[in-house]
Structure formats: C-alpha cells, structure tokens
N, C-alpha and C. Protein backbone atom coordinates (compact mmCIF):
# COMPACT_ATOMS: atom_id res chain seq x y z
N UNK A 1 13.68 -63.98 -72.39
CA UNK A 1 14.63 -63.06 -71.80
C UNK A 1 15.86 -63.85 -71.35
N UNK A 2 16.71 -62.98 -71.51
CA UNK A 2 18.41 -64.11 -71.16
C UNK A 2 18.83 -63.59 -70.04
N UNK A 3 19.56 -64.59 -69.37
CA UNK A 3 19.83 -64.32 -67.86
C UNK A 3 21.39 -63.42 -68.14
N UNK A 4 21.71 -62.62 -66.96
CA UNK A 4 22.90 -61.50 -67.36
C UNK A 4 23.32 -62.01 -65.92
N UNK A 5 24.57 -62.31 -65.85
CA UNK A 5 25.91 -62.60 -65.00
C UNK A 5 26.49 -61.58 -64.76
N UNK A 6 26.93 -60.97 -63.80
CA UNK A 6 27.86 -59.77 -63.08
C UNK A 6 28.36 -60.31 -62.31
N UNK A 7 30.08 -60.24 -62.96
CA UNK A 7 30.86 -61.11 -62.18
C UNK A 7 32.06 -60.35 -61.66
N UNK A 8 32.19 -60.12 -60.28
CA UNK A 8 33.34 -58.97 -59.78
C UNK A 8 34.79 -59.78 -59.84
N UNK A 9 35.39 -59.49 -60.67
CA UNK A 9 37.25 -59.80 -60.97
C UNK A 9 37.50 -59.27 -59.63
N UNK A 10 38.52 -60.31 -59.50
CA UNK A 10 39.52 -60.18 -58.27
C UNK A 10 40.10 -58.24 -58.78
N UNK A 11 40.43 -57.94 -57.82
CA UNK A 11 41.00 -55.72 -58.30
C UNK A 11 41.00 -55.98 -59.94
N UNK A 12 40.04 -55.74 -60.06
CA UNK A 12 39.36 -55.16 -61.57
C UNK A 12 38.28 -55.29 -61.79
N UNK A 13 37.97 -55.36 -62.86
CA UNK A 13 36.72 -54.52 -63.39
C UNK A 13 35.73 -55.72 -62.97
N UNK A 14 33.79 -54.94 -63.46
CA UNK A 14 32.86 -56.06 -63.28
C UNK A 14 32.96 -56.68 -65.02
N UNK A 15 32.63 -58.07 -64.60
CA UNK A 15 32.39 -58.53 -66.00
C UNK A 15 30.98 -58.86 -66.12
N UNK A 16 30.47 -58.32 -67.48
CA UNK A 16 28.72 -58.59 -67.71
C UNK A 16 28.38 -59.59 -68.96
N UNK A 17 28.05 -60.29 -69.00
CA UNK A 17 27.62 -61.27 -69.72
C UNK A 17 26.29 -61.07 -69.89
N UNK A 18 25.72 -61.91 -71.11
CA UNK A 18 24.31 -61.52 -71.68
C UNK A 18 23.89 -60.13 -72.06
N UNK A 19 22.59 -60.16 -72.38
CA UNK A 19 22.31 -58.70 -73.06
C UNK A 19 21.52 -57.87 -72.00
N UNK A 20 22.18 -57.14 -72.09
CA UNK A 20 22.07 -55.83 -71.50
C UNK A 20 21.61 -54.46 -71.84
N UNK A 21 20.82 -53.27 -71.45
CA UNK A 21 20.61 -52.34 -72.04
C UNK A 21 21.50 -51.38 -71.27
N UNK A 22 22.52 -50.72 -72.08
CA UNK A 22 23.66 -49.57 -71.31
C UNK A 22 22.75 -48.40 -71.62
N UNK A 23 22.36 -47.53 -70.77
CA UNK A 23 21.78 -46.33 -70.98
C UNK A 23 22.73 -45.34 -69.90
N UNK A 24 23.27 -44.31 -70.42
CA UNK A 24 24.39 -43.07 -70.42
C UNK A 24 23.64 -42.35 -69.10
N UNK A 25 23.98 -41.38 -68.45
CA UNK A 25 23.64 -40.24 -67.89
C UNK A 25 22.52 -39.41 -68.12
N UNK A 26 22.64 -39.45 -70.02
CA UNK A 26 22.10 -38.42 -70.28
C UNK A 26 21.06 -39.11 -71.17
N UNK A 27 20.68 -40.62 -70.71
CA UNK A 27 19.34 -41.23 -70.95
C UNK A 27 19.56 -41.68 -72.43
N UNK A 28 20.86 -41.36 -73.02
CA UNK A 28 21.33 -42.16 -74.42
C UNK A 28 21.53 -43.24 -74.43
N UNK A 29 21.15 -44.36 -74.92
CA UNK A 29 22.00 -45.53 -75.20
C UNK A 29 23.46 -45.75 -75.16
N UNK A 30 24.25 -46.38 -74.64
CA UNK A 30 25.32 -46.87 -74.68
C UNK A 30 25.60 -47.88 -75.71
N UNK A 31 26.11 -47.78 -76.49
CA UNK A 31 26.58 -49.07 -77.20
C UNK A 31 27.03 -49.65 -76.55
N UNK A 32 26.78 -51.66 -76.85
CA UNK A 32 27.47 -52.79 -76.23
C UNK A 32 26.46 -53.59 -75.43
N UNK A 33 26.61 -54.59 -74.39
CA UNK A 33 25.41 -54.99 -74.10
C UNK A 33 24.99 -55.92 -74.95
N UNK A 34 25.10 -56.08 -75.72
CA UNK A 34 24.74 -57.01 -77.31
C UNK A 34 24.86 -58.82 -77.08
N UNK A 35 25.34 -59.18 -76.27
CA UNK A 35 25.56 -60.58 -75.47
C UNK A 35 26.62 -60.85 -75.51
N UNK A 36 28.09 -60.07 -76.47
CA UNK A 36 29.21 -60.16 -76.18
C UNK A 36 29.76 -60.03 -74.85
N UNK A 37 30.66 -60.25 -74.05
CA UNK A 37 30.55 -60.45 -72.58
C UNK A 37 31.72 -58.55 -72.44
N UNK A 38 30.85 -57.76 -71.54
CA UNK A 38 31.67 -56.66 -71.66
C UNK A 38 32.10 -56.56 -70.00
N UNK A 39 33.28 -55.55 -69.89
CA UNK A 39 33.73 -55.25 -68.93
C UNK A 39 34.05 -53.95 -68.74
N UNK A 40 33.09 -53.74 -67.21
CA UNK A 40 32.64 -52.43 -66.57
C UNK A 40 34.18 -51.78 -65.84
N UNK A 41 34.19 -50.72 -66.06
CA UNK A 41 35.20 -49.87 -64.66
C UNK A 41 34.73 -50.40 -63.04
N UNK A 42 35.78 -50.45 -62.37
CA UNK A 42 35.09 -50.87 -61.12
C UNK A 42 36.21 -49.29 -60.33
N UNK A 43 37.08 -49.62 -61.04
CA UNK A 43 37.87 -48.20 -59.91
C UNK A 43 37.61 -46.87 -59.91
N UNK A 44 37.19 -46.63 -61.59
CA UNK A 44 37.10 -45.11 -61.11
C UNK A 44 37.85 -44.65 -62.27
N UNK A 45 39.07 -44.93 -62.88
CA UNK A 45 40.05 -44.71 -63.29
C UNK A 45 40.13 -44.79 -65.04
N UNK A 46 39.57 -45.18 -65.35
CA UNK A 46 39.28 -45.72 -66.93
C UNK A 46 38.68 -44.24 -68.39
N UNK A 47 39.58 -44.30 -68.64
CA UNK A 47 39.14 -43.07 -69.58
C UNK A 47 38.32 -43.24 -70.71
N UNK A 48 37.41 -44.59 -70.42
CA UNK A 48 36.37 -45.04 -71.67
C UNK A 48 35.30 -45.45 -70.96
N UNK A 49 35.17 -44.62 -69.93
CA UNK A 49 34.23 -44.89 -69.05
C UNK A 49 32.66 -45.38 -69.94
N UNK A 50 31.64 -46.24 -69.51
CA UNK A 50 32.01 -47.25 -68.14
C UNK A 50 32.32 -48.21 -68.18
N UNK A 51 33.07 -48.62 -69.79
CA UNK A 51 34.05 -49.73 -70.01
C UNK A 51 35.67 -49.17 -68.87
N UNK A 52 35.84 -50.94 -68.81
CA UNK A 52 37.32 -50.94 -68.16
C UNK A 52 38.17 -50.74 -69.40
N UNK A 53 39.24 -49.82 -68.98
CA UNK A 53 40.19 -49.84 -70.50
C UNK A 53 41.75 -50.45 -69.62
N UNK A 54 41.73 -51.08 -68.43
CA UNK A 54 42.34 -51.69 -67.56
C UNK A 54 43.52 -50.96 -66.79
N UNK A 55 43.13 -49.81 -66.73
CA UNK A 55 43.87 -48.55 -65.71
C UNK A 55 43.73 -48.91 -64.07
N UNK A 56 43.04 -49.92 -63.86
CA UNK A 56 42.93 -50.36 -62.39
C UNK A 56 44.50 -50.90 -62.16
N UNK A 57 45.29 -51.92 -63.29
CA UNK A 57 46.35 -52.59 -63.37
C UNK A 57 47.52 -51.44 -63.44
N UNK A 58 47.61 -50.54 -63.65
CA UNK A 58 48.29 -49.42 -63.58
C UNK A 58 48.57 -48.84 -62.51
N UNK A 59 46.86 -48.27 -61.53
CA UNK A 59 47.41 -47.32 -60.46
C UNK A 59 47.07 -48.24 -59.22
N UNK A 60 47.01 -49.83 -59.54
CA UNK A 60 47.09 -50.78 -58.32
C UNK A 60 45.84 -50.61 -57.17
N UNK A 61 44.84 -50.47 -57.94
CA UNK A 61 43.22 -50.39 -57.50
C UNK A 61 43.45 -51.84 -56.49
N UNK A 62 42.55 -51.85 -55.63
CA UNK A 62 41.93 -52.78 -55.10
C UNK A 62 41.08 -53.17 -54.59
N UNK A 63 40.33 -54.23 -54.50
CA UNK A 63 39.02 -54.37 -54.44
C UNK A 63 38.89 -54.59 -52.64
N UNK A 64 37.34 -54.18 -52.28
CA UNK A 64 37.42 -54.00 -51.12
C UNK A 64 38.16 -54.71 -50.49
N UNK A 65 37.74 -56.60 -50.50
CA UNK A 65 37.95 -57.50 -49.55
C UNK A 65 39.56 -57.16 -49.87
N UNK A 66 40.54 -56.96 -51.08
CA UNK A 66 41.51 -56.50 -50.82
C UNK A 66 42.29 -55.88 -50.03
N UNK A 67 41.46 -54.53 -50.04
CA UNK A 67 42.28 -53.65 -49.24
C UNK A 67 41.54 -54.00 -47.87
N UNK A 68 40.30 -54.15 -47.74
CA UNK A 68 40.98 -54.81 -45.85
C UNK A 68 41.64 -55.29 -45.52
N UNK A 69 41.36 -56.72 -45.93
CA UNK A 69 42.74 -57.81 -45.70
C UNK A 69 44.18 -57.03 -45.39
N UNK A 70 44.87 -56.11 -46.55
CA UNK A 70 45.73 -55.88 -46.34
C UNK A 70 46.05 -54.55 -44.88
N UNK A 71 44.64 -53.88 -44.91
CA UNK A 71 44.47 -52.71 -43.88
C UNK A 71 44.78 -53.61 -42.52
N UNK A 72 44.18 -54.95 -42.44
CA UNK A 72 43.73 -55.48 -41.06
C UNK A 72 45.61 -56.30 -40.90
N UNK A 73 46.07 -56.66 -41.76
CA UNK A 73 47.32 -57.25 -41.99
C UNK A 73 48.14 -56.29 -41.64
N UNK A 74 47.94 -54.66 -41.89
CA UNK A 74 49.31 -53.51 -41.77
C UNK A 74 48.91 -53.28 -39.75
N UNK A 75 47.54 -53.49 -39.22
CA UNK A 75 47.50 -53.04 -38.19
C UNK A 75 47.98 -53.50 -37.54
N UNK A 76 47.64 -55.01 -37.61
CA UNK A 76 48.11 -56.49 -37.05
C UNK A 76 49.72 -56.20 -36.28
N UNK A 77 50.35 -55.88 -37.17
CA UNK A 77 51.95 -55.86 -37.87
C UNK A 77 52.38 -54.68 -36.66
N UNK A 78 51.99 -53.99 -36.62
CA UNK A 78 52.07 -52.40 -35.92
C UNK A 78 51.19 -53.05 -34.21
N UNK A 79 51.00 -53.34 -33.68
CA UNK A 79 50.30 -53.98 -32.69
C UNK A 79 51.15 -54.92 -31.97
C-alpha cells in the first residue's frame, strides 16, 4: 500500500499525492487518484468540483490561518 500526502497550499486548494480512491456522493467512482498528484477545491468555488479548477485565485479565498491573521490585524488597527 502507498503512503498518500495531503498537503494544504497556502489560500488554495489541498494537494493529494499517491493513490487514492475518489468515490462521488452518489457512491460512483471519481476518476483520478491514479498516483498522479491531484488537486482538491478547498474554497468552495470550483466548477469541477472536487478538483480545484483555481477559482480560489479569482474570488481571493483564504485560508483560515489567513483570514485570522488578517481579522486579528483589522481589529488591532481599529483599537
């Protein structure tokens, strides 16, 4: 069995490495997974869901530790 890496990009997507089994909603197989290294939606936003089709870079997604930082930085500022 091969070890699988899930690796969270700075505001974007997860990246998955190794083989994987993608199974759908509706208990179908997903194509992909195959040990080519694929990349998941993390925002929400991606119209090839649950591949990233990189619409996070568009509507300026950010990843949690992101948007605290910047939440705890706007309060800071205002204080």
């Amino acid at each position: 069995m091969s070890d699988v890496t899930v690796t969270v990009t700075e505001n974007g997507s997860y990246k998955v490495t190794g083989v994987v089994n993608l199974v759908g909603a509706d208990g179908e197989p997903v194509p992909g997974g195959d040990g080519d290294p694929i990349f998941l939606c993390r925002c929400g936003g991606s119209s090839n869901k649950p591949f990233c089709d990189g619409t996070h870079s568009k509507i300026g997604f950010q990843g949690a530790m992101t948007a605290v930082a910047a939440a705890d930085a706007a309060e800071a500022s205002e204080a």
